[in-house]
PDB file of N, CA and C in Angstrom:
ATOM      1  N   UNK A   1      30.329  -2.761 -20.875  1.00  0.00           N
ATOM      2  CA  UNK A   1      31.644  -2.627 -20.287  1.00  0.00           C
ATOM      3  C   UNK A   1      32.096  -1.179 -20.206  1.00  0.00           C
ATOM      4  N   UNK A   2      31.791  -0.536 -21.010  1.00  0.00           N
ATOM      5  CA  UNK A   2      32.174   0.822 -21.075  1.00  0.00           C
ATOM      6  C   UNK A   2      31.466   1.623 -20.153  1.00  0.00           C
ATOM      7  N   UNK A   3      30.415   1.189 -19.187  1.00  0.00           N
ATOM      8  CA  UNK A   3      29.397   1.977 -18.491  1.00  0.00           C
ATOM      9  C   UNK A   3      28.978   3.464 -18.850  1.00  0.00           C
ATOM     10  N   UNK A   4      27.979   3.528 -19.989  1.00  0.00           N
ATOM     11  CA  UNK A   4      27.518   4.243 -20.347  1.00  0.00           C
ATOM     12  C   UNK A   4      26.155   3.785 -20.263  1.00  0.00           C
ATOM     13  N   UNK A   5      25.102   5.021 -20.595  1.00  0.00           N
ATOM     14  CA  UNK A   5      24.091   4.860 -20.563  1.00  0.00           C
ATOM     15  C   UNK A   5      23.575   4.987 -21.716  1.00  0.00           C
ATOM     16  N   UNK A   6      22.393   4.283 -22.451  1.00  0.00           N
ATOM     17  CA  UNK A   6      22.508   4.367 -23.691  1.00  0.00           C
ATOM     18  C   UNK A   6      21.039   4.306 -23.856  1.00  0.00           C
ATOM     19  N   UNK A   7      20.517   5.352 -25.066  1.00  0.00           N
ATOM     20  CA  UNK A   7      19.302   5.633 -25.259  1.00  0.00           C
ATOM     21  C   UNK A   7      19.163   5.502 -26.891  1.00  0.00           C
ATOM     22  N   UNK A   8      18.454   3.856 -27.268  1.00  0.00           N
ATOM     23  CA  UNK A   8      17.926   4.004 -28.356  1.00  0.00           C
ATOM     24  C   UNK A   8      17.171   3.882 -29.025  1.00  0.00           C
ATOM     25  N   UNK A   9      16.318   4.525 -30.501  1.00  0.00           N
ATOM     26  CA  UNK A   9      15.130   4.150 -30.769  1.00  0.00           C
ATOM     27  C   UNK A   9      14.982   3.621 -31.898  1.00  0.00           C
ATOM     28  N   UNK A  10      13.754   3.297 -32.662  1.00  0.00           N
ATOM     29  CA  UNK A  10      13.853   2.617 -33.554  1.00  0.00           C
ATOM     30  C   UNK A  10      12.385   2.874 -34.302  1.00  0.00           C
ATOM     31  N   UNK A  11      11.952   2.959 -35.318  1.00  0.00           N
ATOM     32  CA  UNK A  11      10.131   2.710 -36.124  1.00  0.00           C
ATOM     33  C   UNK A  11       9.616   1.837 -35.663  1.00  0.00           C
ATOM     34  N   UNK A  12       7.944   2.258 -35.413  1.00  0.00           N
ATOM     35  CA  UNK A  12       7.491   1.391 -35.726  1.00  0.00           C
ATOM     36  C   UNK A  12       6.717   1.092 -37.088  1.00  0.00           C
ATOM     37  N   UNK A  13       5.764  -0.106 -37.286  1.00  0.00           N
ATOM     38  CA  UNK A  13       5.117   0.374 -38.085  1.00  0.00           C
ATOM     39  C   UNK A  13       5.879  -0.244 -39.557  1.00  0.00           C
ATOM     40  N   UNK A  14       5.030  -0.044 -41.273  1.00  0.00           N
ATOM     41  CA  UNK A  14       5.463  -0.740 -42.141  1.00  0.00           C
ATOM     42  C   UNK A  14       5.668   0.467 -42.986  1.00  0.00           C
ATOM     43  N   UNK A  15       7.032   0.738 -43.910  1.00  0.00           N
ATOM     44  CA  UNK A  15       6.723   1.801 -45.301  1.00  0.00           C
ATOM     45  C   UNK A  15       7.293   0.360 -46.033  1.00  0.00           C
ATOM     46  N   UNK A  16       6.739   0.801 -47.634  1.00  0.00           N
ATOM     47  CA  UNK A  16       6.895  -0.283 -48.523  1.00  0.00           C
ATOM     48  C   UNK A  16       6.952  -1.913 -48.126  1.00  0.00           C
ATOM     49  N   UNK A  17       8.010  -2.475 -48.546  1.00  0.00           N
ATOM     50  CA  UNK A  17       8.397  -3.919 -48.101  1.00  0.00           C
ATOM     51  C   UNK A  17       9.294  -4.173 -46.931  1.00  0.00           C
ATOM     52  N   UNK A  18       9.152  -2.788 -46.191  1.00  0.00           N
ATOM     53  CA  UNK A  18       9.866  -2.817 -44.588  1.00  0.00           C
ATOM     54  C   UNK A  18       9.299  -2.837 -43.968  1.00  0.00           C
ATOM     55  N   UNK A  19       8.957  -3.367 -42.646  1.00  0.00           N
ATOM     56  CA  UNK A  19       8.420  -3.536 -41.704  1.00  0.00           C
ATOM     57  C   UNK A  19       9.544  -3.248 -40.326  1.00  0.00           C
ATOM     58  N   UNK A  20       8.789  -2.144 -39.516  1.00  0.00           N
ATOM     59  CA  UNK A  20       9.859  -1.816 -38.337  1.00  0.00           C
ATOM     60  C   UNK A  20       9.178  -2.696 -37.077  1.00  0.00           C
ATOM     61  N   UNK A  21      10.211  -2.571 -35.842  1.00  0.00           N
ATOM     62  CA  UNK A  21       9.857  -3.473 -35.184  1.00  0.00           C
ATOM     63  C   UNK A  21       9.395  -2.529 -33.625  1.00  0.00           C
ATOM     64  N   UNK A  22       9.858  -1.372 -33.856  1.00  0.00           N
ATOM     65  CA  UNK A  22       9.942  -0.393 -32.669  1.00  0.00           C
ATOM     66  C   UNK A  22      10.867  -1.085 -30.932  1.00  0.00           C
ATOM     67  N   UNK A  23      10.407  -1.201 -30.442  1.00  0.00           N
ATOM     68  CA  UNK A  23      11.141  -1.592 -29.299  1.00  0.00           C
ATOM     69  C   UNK A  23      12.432  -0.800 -28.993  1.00  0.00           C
ATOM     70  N   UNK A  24      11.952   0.817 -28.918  1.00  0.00           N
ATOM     71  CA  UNK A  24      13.482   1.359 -28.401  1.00  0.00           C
ATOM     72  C   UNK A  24      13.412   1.148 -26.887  1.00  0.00           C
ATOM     73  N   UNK A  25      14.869   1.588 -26.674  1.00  0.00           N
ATOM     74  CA  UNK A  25      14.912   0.959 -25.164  1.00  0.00           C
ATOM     75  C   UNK A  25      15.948   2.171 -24.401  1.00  0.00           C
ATOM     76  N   UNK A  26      16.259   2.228 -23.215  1.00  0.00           N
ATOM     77  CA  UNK A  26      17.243   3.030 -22.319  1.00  0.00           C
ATOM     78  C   UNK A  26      17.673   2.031 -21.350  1.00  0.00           C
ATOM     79  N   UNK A  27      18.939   2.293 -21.789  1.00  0.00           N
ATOM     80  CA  UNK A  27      19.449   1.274 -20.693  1.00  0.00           C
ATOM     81  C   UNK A  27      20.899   1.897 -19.812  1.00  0.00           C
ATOM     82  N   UNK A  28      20.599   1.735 -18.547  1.00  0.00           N
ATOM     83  CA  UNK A  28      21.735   2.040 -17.759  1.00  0.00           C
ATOM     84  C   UNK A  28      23.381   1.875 -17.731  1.00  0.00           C
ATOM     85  N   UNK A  29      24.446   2.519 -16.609  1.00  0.00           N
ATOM     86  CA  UNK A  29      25.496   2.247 -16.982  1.00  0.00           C
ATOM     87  C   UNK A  29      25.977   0.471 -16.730  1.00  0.00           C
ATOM     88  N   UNK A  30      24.970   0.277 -15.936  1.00  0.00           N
ATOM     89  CA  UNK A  30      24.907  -1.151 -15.500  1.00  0.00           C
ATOM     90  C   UNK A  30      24.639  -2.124 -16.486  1.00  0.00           C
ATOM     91  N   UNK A  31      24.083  -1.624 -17.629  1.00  0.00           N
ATOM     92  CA  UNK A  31      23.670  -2.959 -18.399  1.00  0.00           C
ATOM     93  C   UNK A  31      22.084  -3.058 -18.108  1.00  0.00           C
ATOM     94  N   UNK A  32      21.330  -2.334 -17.369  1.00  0.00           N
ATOM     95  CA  UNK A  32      19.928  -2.651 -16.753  1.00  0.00           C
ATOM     96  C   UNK A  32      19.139  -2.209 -17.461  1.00  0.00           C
ATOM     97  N   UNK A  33      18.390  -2.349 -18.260  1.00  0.00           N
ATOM     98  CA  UNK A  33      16.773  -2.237 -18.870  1.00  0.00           C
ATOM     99  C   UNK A  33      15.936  -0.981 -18.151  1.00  0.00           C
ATOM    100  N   UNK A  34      16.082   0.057 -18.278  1.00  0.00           N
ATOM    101  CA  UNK A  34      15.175   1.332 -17.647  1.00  0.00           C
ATOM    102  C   UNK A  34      13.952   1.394 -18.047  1.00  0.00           C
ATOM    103  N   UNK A  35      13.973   1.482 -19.219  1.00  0.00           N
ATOM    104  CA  UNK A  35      12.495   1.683 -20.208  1.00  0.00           C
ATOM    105  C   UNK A  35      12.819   1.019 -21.552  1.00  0.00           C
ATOM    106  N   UNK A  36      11.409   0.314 -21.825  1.00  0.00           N
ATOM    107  CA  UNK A  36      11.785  -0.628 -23.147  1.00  0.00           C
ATOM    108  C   UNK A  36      10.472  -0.124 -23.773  1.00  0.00           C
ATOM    109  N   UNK A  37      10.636  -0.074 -24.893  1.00  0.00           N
ATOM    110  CA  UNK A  37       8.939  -0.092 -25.843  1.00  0.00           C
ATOM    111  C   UNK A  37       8.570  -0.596 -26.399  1.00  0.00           C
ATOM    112  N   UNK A  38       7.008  -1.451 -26.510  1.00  0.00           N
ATOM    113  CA  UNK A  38       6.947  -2.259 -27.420  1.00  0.00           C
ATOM    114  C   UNK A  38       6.388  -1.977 -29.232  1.00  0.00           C
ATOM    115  N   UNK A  39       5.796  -2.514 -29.865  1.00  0.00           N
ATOM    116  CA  UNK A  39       6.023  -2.522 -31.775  1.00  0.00           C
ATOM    117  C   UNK A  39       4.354  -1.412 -31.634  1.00  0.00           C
ATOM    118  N   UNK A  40       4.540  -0.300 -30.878  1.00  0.00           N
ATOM    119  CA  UNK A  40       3.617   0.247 -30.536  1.00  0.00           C
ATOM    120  C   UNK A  40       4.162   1.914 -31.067  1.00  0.00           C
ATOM    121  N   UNK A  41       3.030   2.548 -31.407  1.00  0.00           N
ATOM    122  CA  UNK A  41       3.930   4.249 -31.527  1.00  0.00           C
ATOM    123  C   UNK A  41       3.467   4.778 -30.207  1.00  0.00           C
ATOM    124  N   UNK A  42       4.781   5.021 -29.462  1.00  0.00           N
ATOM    125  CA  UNK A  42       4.656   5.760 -27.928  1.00  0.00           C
ATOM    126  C   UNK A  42       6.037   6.382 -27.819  1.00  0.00           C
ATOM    127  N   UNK A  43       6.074   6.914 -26.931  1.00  0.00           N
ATOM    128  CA  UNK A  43       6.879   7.906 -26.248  1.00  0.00           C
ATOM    129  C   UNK A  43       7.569   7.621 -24.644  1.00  0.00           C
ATOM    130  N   UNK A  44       8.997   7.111 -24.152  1.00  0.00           N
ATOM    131  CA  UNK A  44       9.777   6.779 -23.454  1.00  0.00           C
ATOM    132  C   UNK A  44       9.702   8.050 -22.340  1.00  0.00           C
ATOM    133  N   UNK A  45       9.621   8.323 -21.683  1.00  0.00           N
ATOM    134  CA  UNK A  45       9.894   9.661 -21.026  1.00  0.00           C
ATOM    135  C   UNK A  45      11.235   8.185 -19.367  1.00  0.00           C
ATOM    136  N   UNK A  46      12.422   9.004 -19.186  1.00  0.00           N
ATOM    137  CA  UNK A  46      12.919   7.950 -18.407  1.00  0.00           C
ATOM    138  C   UNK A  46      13.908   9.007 -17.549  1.00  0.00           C
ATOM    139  N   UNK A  47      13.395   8.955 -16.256  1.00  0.00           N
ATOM    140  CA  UNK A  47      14.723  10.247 -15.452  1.00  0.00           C
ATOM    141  C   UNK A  47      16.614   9.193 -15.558  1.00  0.00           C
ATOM    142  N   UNK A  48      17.375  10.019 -15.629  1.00  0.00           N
ATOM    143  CA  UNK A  48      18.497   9.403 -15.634  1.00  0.00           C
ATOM    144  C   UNK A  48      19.731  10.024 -14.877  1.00  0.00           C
ATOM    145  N   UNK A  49      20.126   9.248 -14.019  1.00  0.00           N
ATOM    146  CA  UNK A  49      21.264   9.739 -13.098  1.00  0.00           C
ATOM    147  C   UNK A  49      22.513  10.134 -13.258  1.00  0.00           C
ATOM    148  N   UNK A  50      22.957  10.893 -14.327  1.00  0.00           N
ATOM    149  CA  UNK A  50      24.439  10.728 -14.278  1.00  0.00           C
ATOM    150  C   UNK A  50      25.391  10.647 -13.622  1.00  0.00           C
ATOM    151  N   UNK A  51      25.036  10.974 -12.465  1.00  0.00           N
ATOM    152  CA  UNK A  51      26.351  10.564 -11.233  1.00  0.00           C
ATOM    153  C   UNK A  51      26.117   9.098 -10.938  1.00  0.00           C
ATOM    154  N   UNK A  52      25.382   8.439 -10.830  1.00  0.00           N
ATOM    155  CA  UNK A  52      25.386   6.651 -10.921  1.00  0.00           C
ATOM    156  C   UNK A  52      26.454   5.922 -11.928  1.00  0.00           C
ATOM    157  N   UNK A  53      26.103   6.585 -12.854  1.00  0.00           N
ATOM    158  CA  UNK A  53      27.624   6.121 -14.413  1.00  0.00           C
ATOM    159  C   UNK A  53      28.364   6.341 -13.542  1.00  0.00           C
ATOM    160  N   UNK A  54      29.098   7.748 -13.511  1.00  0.00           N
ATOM    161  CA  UNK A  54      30.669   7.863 -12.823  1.00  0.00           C
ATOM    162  C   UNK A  54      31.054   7.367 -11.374  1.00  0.00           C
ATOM    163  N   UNK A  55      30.253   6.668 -10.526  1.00  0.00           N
ATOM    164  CA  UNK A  55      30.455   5.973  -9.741  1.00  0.00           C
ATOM    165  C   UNK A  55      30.879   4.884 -10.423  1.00  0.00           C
ATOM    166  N   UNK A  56      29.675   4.046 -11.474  1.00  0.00           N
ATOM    167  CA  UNK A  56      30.334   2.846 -11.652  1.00  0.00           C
ATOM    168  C   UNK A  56      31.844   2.887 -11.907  1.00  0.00           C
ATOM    169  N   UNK A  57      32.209   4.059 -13.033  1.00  0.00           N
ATOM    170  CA  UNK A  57      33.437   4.092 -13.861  1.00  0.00           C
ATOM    171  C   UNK A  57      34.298   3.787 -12.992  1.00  0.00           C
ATOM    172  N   UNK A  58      34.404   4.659 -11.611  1.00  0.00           N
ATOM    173  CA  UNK A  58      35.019   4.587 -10.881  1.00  0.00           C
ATOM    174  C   UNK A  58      35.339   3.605 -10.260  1.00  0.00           C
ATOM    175  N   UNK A  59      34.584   2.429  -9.990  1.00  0.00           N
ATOM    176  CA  UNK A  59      34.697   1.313  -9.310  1.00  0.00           C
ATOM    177  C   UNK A  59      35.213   0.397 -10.613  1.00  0.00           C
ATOM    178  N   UNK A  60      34.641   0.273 -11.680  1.00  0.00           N
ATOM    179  CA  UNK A  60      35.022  -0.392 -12.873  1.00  0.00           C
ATOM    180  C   UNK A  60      35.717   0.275 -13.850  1.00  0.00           C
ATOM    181  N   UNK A  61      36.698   0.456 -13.756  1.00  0.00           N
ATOM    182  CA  UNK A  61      37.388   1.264 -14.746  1.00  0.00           C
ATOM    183  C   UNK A  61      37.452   1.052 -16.415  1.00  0.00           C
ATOM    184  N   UNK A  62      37.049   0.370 -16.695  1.00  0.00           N
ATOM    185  CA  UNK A  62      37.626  -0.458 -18.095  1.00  0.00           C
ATOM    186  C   UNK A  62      37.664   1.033 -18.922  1.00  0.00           C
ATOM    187  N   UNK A  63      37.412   2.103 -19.506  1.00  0.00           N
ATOM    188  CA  UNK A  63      37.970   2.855 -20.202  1.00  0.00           C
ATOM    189  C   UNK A  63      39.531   3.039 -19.820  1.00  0.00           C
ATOM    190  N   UNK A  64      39.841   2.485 -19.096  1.00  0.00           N
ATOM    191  CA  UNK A  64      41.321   2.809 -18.286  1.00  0.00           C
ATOM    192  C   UNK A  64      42.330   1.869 -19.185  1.00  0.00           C
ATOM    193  N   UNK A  65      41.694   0.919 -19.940  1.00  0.00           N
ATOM    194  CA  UNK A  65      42.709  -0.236 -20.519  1.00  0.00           C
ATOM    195  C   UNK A  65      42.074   0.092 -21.610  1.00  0.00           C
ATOM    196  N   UNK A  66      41.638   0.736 -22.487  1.00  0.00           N
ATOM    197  CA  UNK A  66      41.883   1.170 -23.983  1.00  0.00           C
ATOM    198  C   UNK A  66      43.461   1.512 -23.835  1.00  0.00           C
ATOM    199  N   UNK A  67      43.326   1.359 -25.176  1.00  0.00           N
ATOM    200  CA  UNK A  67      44.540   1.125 -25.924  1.00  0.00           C
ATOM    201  C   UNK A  67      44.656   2.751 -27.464  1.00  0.00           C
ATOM    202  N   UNK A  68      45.299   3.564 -26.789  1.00  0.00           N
ATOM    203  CA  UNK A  68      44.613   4.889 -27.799  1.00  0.00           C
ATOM    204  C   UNK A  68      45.406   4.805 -28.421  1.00  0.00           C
ATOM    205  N   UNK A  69      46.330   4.147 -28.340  1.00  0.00           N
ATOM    206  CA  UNK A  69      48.011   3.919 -29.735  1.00  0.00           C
ATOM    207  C   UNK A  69      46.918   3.498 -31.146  1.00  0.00           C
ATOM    208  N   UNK A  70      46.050   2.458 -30.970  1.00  0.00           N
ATOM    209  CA  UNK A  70      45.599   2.120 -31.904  1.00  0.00           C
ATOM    210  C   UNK A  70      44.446   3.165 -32.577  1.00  0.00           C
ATOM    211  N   UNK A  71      44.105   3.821 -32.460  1.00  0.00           N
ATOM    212  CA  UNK A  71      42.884   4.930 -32.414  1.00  0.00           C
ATOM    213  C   UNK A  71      43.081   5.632 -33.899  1.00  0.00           C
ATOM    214  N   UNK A  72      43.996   5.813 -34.506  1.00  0.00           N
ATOM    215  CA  UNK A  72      44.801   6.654 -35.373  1.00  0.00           C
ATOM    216  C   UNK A  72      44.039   5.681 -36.831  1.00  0.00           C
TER     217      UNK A  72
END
């Protein structure tokens, strides 16, 4: 809702009694799946548009109905 683009990662691989799952991902202001990774050790390389976000914003405003009274 916020149309941002969001880039995140994660381990793979086991230390001690943890086990990671890897699968970072990039995903658009849309909500859309750009690049996903699987429980593999690799590297995302993903071009990204920032003028595509501020179009959406523009058409979808929802940062416009936060509420910043509460923010404090």
């Amino acid at each position: 809702q916020n149309s941002t683009i969001i880039a995140m990662c994660n381990r793979v691989g086991a230390e001690g009694d943890m086990d990671f799952s890897g699968e970072s991902i990039v995903v658009d202001a849309n909500g859309n799946v750009l690049a996903k990774a699987d429980d593999k050790e690799q590297i995302l390389y993903v071009d990204i548009e920032l003028k595509a976000a501020s179009a959406i914003r523009a058409v979808q405003p929802y940062t416009q109905l936060r509420r910043t009274e509460f923010y404090e």
